[in-house]
N, C-alpha and C. Protein backbone atom coordinates (compact mmCIF):
# COMPACT_ATOMS: atom_id res chain seq x y z
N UNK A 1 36.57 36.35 -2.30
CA UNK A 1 35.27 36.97 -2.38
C UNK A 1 35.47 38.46 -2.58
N UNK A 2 35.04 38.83 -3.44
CA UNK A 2 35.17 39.93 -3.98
C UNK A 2 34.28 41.01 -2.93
N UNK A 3 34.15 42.20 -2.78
CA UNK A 3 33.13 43.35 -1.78
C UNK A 3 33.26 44.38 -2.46
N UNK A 4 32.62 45.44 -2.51
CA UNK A 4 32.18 46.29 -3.43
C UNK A 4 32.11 47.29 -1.64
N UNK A 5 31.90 48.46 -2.21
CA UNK A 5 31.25 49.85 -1.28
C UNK A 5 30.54 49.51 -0.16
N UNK A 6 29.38 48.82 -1.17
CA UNK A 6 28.10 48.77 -0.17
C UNK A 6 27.88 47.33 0.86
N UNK A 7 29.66 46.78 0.80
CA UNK A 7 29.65 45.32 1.54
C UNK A 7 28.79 44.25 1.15
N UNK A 8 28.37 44.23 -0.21
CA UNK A 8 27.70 42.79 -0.46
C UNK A 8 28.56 42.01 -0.59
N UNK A 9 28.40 40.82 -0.60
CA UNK A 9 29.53 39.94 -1.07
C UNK A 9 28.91 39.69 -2.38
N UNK A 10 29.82 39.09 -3.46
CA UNK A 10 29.53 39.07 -4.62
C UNK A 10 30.26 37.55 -5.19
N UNK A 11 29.43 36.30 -5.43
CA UNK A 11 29.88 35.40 -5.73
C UNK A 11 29.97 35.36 -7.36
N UNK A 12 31.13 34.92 -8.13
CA UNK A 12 31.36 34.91 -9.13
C UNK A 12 30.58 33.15 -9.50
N UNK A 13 30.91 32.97 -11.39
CA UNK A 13 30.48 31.97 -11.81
C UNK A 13 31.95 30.39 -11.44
N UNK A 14 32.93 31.09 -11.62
CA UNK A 14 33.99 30.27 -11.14
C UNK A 14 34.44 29.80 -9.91
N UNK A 15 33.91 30.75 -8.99
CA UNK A 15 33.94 30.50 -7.40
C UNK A 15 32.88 29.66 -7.00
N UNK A 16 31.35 30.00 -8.18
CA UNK A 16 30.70 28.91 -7.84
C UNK A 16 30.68 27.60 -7.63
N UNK A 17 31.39 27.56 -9.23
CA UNK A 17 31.83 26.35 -9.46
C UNK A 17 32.58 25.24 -8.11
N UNK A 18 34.13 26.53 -7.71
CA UNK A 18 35.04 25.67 -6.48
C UNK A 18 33.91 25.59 -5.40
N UNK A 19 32.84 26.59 -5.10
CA UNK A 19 32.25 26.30 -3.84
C UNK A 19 31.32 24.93 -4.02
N UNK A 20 31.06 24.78 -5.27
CA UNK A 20 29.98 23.34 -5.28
C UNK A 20 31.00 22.05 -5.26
N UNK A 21 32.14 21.91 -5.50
CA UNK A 21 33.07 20.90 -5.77
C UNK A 21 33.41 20.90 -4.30
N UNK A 22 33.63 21.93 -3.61
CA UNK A 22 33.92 21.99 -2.35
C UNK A 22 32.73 21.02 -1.01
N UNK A 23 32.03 21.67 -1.13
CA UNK A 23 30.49 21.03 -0.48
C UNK A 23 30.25 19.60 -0.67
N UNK A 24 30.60 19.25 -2.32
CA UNK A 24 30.43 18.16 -2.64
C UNK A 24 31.15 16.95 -1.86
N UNK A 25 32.58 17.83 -1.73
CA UNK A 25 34.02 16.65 -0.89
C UNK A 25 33.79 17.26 0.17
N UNK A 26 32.55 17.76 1.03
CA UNK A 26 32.69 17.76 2.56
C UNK A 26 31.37 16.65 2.78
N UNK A 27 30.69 16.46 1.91
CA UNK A 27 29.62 15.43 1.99
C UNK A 27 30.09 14.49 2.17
N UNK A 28 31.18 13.87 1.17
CA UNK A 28 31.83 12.67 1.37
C UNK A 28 32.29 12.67 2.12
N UNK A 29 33.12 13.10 2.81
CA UNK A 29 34.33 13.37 3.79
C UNK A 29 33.07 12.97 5.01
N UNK A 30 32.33 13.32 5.61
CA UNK A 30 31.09 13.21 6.43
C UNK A 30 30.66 12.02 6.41
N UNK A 31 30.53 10.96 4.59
CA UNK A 31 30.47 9.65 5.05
C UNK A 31 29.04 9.82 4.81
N UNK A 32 28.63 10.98 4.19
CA UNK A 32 27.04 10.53 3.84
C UNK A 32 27.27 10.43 2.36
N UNK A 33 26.51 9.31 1.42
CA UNK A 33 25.96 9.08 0.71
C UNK A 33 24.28 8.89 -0.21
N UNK A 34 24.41 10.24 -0.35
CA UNK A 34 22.59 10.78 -0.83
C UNK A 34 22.33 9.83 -1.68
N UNK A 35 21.30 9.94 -2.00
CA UNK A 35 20.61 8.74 -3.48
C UNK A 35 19.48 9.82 -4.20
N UNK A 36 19.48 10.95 -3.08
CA UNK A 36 18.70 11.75 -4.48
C UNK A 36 19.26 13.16 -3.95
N UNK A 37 18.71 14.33 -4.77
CA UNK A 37 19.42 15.12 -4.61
C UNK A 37 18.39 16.64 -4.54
N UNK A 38 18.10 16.89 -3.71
CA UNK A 38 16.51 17.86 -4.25
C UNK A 38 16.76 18.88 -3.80
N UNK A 39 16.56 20.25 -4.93
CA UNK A 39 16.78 21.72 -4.77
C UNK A 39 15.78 22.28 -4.38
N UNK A 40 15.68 22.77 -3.26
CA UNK A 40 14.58 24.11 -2.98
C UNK A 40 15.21 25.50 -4.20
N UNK A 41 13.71 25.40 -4.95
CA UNK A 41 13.48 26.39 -6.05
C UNK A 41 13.32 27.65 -5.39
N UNK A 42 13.95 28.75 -6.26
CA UNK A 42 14.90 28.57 -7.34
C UNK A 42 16.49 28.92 -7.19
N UNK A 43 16.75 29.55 -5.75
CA UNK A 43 18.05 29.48 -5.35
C UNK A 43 18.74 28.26 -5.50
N UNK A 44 17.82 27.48 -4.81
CA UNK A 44 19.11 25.72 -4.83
C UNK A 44 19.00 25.63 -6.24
N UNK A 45 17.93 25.51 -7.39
CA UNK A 45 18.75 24.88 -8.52
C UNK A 45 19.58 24.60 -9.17
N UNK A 46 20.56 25.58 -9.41
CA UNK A 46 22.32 25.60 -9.85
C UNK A 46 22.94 24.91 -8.83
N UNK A 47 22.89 25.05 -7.41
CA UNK A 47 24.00 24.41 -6.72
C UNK A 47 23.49 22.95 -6.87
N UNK A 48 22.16 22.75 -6.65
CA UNK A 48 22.03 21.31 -7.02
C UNK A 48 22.56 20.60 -7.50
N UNK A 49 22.19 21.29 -9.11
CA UNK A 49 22.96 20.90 -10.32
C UNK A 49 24.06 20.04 -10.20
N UNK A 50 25.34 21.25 -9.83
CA UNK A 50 26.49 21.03 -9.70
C UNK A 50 26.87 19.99 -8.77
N UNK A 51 25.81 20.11 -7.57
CA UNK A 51 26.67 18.97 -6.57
C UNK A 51 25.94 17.37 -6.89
N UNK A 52 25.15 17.57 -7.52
CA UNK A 52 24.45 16.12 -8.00
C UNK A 52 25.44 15.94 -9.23
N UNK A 53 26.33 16.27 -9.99
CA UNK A 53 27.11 16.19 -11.22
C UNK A 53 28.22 15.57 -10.63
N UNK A 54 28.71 16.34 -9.45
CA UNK A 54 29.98 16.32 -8.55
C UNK A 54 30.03 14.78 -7.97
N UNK A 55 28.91 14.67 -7.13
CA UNK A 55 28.76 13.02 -6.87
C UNK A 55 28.63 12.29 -7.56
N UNK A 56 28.04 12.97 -9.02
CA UNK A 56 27.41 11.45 -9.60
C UNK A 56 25.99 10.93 -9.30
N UNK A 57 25.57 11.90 -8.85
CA UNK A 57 24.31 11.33 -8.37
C UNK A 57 22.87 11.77 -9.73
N UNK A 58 22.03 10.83 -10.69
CA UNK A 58 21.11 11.22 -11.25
C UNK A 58 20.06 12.02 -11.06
N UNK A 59 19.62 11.02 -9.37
CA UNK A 59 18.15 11.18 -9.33
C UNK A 59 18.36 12.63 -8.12
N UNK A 60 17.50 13.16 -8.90
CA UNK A 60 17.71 14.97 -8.76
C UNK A 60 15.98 15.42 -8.78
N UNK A 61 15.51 16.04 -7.96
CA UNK A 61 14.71 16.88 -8.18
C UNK A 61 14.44 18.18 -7.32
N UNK A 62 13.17 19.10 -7.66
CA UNK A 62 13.16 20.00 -6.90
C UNK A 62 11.71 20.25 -6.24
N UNK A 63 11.72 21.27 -5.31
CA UNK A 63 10.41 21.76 -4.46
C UNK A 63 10.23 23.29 -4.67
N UNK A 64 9.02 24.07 -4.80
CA UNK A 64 9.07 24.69 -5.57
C UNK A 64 8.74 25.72 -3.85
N UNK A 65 9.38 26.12 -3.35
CA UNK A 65 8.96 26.77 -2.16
C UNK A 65 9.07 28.93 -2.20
N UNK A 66 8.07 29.53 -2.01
CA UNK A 66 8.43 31.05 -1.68
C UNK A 66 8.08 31.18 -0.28
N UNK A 67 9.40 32.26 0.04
CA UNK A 67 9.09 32.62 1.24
C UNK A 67 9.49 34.35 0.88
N UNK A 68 9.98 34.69 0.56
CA UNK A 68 10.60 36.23 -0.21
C UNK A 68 9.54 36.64 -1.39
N UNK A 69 9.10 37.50 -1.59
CA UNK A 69 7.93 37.48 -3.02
C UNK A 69 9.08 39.00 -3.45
N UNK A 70 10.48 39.56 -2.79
CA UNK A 70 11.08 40.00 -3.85
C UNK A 70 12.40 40.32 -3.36
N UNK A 71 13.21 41.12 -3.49
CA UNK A 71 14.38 41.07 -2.70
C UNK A 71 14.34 41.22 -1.58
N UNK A 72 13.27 41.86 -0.48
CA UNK A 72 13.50 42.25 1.02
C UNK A 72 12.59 41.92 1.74
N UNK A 73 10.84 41.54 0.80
CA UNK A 73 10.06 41.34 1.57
C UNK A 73 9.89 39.85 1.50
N UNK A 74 9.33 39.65 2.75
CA UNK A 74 8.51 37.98 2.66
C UNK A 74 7.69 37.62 3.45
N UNK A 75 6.76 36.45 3.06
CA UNK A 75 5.51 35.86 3.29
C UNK A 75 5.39 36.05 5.11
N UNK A 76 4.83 35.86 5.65
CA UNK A 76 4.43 35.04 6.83
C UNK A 76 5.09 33.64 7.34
N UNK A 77 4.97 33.13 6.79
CA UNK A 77 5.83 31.68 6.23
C UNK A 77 6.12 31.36 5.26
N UNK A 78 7.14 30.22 5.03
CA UNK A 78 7.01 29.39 3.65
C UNK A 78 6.09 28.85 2.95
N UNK A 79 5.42 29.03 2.02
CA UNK A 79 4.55 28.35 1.03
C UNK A 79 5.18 26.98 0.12
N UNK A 80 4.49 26.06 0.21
CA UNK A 80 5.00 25.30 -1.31
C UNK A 80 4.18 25.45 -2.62
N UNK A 81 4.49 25.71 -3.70
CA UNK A 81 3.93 25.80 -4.54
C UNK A 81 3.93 25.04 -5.83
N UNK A 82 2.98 24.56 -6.25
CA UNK A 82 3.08 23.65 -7.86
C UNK A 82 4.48 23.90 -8.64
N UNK A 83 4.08 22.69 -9.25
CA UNK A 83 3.96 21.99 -9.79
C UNK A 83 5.07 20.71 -8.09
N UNK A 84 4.05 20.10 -7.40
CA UNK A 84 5.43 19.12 -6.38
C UNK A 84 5.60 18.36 -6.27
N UNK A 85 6.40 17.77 -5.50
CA UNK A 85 7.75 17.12 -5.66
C UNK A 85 6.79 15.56 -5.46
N UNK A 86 7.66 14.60 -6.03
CA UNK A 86 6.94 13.24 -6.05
C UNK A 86 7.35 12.57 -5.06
N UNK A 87 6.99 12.60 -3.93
CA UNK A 87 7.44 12.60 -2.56
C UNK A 87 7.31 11.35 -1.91
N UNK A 88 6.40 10.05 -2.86
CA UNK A 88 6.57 9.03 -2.89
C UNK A 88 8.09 7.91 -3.49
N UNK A 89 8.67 8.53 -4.46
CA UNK A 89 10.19 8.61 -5.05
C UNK A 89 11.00 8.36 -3.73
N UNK A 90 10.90 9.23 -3.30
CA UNK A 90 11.64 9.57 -1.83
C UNK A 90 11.78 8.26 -0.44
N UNK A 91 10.58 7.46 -0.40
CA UNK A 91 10.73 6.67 0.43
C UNK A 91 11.91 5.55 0.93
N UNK A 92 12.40 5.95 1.97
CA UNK A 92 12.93 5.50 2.44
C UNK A 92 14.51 5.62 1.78
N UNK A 93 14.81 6.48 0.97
CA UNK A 93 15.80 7.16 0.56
C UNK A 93 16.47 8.40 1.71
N UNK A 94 17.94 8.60 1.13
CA UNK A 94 18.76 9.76 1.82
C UNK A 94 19.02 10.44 1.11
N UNK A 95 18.53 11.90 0.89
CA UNK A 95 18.22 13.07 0.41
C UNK A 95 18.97 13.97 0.82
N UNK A 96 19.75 14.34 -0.25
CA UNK A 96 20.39 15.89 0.40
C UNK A 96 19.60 16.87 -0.57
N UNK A 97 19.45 17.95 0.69
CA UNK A 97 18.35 18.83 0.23
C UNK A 97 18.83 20.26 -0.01
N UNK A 98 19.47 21.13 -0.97
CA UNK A 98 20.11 22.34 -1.53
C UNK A 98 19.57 23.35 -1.68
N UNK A 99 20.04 24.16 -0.81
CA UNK A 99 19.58 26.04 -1.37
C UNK A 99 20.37 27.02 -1.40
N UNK A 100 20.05 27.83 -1.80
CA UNK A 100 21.43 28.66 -1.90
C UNK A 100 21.87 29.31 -0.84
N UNK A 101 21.50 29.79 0.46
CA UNK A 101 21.44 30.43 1.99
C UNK A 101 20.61 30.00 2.47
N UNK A 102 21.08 30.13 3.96
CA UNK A 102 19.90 29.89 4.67
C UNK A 102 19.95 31.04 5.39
N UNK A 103 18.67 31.85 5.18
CA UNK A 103 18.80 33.57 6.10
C UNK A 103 18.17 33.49 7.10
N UNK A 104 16.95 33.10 7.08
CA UNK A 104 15.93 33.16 8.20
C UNK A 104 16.16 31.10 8.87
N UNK A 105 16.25 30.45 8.27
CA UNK A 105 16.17 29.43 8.11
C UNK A 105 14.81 28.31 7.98
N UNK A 106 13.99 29.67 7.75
CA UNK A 106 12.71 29.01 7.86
C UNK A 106 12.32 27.84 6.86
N UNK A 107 12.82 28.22 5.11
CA UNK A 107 12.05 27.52 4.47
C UNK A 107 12.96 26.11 4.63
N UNK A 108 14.25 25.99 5.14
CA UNK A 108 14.96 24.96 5.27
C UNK A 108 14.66 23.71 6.37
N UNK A 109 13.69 24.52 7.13
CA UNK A 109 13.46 24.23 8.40
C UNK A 109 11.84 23.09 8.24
N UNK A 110 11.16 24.25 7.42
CA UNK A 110 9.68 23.51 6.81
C UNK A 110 9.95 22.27 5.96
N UNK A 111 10.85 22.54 5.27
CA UNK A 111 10.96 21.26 3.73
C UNK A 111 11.59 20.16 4.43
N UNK A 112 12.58 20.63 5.58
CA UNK A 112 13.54 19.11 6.78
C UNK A 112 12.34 18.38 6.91
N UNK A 113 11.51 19.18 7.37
CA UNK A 113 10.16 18.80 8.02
C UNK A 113 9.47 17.36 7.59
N UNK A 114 9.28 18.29 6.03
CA UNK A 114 8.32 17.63 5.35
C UNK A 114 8.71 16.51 5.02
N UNK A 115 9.84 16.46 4.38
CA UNK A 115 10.92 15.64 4.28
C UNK A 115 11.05 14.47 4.32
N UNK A 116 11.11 14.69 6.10
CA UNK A 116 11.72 13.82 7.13
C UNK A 116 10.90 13.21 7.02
N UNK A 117 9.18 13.19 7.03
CA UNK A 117 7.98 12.21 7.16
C UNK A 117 8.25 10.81 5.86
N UNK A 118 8.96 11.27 5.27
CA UNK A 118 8.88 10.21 4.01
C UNK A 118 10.77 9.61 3.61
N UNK A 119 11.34 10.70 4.06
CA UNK A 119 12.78 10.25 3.24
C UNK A 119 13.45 9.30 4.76
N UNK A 120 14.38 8.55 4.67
CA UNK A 120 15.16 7.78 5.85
C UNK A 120 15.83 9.17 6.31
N UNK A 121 16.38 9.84 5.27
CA UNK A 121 17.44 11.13 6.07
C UNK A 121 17.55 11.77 5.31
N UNK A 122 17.54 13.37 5.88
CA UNK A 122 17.90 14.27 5.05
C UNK A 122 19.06 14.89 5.70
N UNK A 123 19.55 15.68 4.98
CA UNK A 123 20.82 16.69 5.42
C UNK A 123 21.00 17.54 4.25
N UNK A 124 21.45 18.94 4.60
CA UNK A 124 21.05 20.25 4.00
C UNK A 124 22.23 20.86 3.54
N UNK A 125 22.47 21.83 2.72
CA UNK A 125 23.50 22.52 1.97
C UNK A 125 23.23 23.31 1.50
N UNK A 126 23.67 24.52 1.86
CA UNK A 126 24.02 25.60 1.44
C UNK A 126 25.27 26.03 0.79
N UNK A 127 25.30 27.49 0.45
CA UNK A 127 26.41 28.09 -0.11
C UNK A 127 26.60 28.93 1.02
N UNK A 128 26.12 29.62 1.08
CA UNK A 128 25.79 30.46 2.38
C UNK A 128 25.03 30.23 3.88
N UNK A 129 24.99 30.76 5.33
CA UNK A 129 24.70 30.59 6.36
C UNK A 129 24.94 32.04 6.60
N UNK A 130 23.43 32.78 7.17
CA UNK A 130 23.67 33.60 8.21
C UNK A 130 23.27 33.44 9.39
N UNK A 131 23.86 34.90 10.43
CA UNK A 131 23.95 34.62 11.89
C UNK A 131 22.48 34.67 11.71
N UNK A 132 22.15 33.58 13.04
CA UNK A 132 20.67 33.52 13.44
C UNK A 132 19.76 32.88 13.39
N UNK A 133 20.13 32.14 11.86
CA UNK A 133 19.29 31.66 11.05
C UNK A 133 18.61 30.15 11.79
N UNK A 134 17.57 29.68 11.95
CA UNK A 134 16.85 28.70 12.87
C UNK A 134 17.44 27.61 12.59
N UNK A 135 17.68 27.64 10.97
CA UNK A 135 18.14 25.89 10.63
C UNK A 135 19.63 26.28 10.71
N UNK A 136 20.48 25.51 11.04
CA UNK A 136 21.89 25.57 10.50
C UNK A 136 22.10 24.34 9.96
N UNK A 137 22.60 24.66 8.88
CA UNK A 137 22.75 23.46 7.34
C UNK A 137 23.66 22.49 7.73
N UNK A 138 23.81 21.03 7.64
CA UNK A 138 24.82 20.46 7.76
C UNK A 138 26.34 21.09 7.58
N UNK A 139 26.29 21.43 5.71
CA UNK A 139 26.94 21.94 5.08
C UNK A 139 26.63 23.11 4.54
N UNK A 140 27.78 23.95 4.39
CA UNK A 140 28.14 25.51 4.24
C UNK A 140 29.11 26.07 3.83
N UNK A 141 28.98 26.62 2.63
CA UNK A 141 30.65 26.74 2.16
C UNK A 141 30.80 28.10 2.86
N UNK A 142 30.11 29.06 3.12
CA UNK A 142 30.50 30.54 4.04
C UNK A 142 29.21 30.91 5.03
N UNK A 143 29.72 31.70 5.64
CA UNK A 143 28.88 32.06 6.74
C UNK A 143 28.63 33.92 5.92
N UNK A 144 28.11 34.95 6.53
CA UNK A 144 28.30 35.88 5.97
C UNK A 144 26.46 36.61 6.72
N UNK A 145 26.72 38.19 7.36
CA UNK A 145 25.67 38.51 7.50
C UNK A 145 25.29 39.66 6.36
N UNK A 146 25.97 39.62 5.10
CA UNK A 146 25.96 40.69 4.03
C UNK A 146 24.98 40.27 2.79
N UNK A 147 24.66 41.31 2.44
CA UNK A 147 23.85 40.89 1.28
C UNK A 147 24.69 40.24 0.15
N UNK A 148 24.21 39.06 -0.40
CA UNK A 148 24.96 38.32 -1.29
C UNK A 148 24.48 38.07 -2.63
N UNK A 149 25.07 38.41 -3.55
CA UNK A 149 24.71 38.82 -4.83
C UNK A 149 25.68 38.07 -5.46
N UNK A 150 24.30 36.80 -6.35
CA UNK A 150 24.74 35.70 -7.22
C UNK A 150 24.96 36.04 -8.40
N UNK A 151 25.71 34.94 -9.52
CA UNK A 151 26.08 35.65 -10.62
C UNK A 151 24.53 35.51 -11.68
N UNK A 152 23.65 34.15 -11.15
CA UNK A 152 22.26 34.06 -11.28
C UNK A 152 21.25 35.01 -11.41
N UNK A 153 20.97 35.60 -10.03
CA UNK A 153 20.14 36.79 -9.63
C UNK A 153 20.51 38.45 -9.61
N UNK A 154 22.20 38.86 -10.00
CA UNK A 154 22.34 39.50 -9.80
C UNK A 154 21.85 41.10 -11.00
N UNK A 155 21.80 40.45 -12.22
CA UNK A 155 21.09 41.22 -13.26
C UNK A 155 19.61 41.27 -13.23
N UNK A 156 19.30 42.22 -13.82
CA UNK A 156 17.33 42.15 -13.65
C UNK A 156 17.13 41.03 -15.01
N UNK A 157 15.62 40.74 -15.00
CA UNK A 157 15.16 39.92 -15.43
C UNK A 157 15.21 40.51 -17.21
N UNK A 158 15.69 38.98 -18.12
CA UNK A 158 15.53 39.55 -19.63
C UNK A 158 13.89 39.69 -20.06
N UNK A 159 13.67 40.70 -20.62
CA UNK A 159 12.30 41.13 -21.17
C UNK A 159 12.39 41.41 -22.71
N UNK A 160 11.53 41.52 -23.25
CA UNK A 160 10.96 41.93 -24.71
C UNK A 160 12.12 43.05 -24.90
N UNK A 161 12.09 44.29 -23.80
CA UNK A 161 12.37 45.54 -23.66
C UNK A 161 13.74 45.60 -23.89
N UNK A 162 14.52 44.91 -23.19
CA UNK A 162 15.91 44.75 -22.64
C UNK A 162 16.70 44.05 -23.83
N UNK A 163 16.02 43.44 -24.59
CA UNK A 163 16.67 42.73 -25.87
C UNK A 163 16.71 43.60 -26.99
């Protein structure tokens, strides 16, 4: 893991890669076998990706949740927001449920929740875990109380301007 000045940690696209292959063989190793695979938007989407590729697993979807509206601030709580999840799909299925950290652990904590009312089991994955955080994820490829800067989020957004 690379650190810079200002102590962020800084995950590369290739480290991503070993950290999702990694997560993937601690799932197994654990002896759980998911049947679907659902990313809390839009951090979990990439790791999803990868660890639903990694297993083999198709049936993949996501939940479209804000709790941050930008890098530092956030809601009151978690919100879910449209377009969601077909939560009937889910019944009586084992769901592993992906995001990219869990900081506060709130929105990990709401979606277990919701989850849990419909799926047989869920269990959670991260890339990251910080100290404190309410939920602690099954799985975690690092712990870390530093700001962490993906190879995803770490550029500003492409515009008209910027091209």
């Amino acid at each position: 893991m690379e650190k810079v000045a200002d102590e962020r940690e800084i995950l590369g696209w290739l480290e991503f890669g070993e950290a999702a292959r990694h997560l993937a063989a601690d799932v197994l190793h654990d002896d759980f076998v998911p049947e679907v695979v659902i990313a809390i938007a839009r951090g979990g989407l990439l790791l999803a990706g990868a660890i639903a590729y990694a297993l083999d697993i198709k049936s993949c979807g996501s939940l479209n949740v804000e709790f941050y509206t930008d890098g530092h601030s956030r809601l009151e709580r978690p919100v879910v927001l449209p377009p969601l999840l077909d939560q009937p799909s889910l019944a009586g299925k084992r769901v592993l449920l992906v995001d990219d950290v869990s900081d506060s652990g709130r929105t990990l904590a709401m979606v277990v929740e919701l989850l849990g009312t419909i799926a047989e089991e869920v269990r959670t994955v991260v890339l990251y875990t910080k100290p404190g955080t309410l939920h602690v994820p099954d799985y975690s490829w690092r712990r870390t109380d530093r700001w962490i800067a993906f190879p995803w989020s770490s550029q500003p957004p492409v515009t008209a301007e910027t091209v």
